[in-house]
PDB file of N, CA and C in Angstrom:
ATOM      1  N   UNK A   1      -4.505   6.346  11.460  1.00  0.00           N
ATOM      2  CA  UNK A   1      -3.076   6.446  11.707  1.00  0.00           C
ATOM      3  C   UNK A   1      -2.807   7.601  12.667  1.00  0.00           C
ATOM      4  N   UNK A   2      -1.825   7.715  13.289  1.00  0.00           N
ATOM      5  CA  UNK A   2      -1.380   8.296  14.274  1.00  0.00           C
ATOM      6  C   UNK A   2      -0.891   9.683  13.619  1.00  0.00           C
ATOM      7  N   UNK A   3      -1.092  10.826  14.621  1.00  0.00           N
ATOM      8  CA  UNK A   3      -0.644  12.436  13.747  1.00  0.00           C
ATOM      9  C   UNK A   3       1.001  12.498  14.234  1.00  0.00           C
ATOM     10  N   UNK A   4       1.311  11.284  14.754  1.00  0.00           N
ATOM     11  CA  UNK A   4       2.772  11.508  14.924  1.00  0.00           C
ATOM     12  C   UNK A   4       3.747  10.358  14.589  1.00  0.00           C
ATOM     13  N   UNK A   5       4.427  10.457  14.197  1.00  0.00           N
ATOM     14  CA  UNK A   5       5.700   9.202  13.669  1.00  0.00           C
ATOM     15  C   UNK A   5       6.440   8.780  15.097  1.00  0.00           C
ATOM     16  N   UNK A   6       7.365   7.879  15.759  1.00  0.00           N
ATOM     17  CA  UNK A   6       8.040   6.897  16.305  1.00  0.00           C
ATOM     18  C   UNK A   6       9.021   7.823  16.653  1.00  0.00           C
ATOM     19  N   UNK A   7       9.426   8.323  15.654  1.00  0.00           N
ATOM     20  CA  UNK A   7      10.723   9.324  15.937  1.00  0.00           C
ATOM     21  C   UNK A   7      10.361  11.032  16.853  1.00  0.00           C
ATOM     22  N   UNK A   8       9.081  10.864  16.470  1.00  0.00           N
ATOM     23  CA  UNK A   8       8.185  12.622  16.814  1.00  0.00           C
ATOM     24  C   UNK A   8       8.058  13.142  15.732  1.00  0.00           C
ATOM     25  N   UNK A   9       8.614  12.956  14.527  1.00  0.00           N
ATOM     26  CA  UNK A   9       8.306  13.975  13.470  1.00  0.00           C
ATOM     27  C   UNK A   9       6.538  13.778  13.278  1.00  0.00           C
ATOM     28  N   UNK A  10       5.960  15.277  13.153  1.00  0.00           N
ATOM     29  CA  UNK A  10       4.675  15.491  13.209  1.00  0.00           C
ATOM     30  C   UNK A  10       4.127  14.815  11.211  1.00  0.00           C
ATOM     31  N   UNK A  11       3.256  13.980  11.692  1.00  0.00           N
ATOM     32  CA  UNK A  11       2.725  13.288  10.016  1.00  0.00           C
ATOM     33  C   UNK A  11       1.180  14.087   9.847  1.00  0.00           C
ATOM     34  N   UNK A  12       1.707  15.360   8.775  1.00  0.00           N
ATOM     35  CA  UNK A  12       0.276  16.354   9.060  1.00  0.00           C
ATOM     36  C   UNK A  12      -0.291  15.676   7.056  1.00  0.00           C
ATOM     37  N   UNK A  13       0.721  15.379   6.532  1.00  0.00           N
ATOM     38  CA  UNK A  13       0.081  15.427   5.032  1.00  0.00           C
ATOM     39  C   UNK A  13      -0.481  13.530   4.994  1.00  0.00           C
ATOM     40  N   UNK A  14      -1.262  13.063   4.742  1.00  0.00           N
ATOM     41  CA  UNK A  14      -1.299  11.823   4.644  1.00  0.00           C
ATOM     42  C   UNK A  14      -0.656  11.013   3.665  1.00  0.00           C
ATOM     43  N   UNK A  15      -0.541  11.658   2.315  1.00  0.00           N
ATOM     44  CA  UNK A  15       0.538  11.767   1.410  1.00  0.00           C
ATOM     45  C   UNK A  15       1.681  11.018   1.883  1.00  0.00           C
ATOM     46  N   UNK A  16       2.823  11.842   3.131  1.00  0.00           N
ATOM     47  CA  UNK A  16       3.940  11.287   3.759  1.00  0.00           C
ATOM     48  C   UNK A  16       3.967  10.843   4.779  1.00  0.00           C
ATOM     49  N   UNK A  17       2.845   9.869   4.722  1.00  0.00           N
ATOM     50  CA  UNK A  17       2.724   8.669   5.816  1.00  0.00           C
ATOM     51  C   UNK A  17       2.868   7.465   4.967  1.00  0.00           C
ATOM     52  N   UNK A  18       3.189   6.367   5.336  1.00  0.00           N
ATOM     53  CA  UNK A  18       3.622   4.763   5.145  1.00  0.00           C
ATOM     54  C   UNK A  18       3.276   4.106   6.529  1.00  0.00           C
ATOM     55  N   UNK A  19       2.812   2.995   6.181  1.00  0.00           N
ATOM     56  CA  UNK A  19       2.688   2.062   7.298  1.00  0.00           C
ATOM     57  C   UNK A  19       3.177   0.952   7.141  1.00  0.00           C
ATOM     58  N   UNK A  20       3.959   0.196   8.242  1.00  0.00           N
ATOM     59  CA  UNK A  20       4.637  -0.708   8.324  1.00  0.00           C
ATOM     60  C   UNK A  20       3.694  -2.316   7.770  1.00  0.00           C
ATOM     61  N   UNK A  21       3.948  -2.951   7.502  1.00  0.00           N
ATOM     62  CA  UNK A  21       3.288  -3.979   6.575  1.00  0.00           C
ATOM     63  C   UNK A  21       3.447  -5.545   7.985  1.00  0.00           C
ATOM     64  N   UNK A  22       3.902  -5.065   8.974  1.00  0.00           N
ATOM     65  CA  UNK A  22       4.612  -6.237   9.774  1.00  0.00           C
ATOM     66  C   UNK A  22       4.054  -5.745  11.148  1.00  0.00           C
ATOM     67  N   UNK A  23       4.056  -4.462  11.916  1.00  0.00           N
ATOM     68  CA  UNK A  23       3.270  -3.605  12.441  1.00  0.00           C
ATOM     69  C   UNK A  23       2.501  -3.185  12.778  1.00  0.00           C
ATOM     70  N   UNK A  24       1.845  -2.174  11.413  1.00  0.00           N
ATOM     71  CA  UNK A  24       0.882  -1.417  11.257  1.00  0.00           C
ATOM     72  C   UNK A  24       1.438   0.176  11.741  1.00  0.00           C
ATOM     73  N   UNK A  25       2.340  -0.024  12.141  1.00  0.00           N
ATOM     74  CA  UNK A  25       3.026   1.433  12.786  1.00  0.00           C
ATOM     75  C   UNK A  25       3.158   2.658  11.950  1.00  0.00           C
ATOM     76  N   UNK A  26       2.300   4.170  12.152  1.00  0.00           N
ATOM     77  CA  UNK A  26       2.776   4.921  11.121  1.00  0.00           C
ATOM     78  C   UNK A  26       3.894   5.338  11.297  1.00  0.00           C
ATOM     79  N   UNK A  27       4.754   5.759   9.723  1.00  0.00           N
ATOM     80  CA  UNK A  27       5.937   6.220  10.099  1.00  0.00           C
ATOM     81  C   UNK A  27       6.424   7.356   9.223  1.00  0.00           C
ATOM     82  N   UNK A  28       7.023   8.477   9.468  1.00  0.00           N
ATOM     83  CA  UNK A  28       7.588   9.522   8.042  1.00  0.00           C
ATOM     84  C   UNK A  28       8.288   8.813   7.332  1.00  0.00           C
ATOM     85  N   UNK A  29       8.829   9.423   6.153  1.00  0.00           N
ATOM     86  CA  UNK A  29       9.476   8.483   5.025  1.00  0.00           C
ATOM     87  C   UNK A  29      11.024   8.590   5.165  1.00  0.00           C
ATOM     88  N   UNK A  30      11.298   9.063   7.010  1.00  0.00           N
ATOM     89  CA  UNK A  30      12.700   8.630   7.132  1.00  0.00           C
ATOM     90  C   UNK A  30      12.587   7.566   7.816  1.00  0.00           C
ATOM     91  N   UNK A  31      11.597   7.325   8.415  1.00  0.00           N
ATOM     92  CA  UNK A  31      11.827   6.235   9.357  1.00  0.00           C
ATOM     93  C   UNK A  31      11.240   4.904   8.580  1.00  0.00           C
ATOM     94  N   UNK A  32      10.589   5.115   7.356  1.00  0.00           N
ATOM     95  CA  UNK A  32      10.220   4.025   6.382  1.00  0.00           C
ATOM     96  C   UNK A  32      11.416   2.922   5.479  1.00  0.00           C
ATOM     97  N   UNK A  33      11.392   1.480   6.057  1.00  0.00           N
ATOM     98  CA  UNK A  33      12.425   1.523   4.734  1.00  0.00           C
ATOM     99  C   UNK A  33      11.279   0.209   4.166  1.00  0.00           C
ATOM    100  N   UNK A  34      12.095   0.492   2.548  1.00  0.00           N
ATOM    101  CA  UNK A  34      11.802  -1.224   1.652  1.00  0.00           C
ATOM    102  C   UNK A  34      12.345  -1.823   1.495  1.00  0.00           C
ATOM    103  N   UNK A  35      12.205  -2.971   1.492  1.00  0.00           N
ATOM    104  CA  UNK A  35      12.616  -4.128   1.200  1.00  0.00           C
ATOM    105  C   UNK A  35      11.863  -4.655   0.227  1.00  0.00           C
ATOM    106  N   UNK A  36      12.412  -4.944  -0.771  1.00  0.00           N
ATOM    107  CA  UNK A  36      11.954  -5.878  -2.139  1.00  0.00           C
ATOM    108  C   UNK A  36      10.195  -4.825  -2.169  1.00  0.00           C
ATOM    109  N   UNK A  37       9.167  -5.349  -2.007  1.00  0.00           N
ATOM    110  CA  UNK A  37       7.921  -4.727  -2.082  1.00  0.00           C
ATOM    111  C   UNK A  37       7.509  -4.607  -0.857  1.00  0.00           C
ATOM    112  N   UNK A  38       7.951  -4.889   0.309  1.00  0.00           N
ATOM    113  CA  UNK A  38       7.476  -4.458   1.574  1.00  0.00           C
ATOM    114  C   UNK A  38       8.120  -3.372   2.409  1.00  0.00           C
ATOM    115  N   UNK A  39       7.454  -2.223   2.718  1.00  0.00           N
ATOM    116  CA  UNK A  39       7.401  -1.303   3.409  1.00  0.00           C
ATOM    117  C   UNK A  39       7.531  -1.690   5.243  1.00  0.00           C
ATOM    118  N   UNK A  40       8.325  -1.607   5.582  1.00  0.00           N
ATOM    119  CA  UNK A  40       8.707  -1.779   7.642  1.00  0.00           C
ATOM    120  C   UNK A  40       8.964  -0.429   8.050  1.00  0.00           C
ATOM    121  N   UNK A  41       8.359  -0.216   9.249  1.00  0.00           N
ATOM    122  CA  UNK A  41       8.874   1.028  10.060  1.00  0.00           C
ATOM    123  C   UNK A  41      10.565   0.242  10.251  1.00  0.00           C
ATOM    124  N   UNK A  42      11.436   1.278  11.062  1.00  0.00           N
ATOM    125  CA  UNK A  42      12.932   1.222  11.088  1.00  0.00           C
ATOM    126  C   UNK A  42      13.021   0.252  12.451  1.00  0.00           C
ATOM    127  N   UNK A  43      12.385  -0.394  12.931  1.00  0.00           N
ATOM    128  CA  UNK A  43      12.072  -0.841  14.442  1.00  0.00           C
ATOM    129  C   UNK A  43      11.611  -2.476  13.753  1.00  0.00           C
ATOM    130  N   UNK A  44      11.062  -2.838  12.993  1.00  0.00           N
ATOM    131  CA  UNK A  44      10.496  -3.944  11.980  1.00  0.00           C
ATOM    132  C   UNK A  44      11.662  -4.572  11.227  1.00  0.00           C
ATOM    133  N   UNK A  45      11.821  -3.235  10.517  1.00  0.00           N
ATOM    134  CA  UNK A  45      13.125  -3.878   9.077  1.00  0.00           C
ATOM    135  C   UNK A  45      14.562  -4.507   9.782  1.00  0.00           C
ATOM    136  N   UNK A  46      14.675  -3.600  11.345  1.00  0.00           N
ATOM    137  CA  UNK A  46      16.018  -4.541  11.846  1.00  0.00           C
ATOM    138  C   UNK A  46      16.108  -5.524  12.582  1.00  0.00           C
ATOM    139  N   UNK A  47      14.521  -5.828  12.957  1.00  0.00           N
ATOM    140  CA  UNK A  47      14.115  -7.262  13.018  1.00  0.00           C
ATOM    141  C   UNK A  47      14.350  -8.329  12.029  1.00  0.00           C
ATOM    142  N   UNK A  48      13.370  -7.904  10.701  1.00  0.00           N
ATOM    143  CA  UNK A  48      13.668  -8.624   9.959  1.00  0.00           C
ATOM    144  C   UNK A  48      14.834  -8.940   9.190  1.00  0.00           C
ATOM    145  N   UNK A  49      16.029  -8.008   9.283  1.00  0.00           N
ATOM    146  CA  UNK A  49      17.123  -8.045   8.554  1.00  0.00           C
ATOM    147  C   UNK A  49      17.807  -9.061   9.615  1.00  0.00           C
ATOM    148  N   UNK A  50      17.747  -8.855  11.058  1.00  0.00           N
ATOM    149  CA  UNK A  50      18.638  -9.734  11.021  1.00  0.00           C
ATOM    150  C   UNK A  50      18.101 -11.292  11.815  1.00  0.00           C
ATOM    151  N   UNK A  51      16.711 -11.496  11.384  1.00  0.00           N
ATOM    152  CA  UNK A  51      16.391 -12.916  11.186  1.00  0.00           C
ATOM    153  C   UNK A  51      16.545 -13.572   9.814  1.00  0.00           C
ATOM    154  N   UNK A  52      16.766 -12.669   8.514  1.00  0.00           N
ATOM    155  CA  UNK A  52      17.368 -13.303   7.280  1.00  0.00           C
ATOM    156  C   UNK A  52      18.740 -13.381   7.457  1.00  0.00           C
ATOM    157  N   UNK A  53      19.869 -12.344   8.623  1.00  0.00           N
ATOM    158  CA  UNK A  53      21.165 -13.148   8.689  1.00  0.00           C
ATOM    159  C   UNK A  53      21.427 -14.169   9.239  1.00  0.00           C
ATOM    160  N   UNK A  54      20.299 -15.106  10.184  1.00  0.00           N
ATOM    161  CA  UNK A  54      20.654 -15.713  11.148  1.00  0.00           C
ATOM    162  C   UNK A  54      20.842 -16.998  10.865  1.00  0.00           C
TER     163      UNK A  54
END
């Protein structure tokens, strides 16, 4: 995984890294969201949110 998140925040603990499940993208746990049991970087989830509105 990458020592840096999408946004720039530096990902030094591996702990507060998540990876996108749709991706693979690392991301900090602001730029992480869930959905039901899947984990998306913030670039993923508003993909997928709005192919379930469509």
């Amino acid at each position: 995984m990458n020592a840096t998140c999408e946004c720039g925040m530096t990902l030094e603990a591996p702990s507060r890294r998540t990876g996108c499940q749709e991706c693979g993208t690392a991301g900090c746990r602001s730029c992480s969201i869930e959905m039901g049991t899947i984990t998306y970087c913030r670039w993923c989830a508003t993909s997928v949110a709005q192919s379930h509105t469509a």
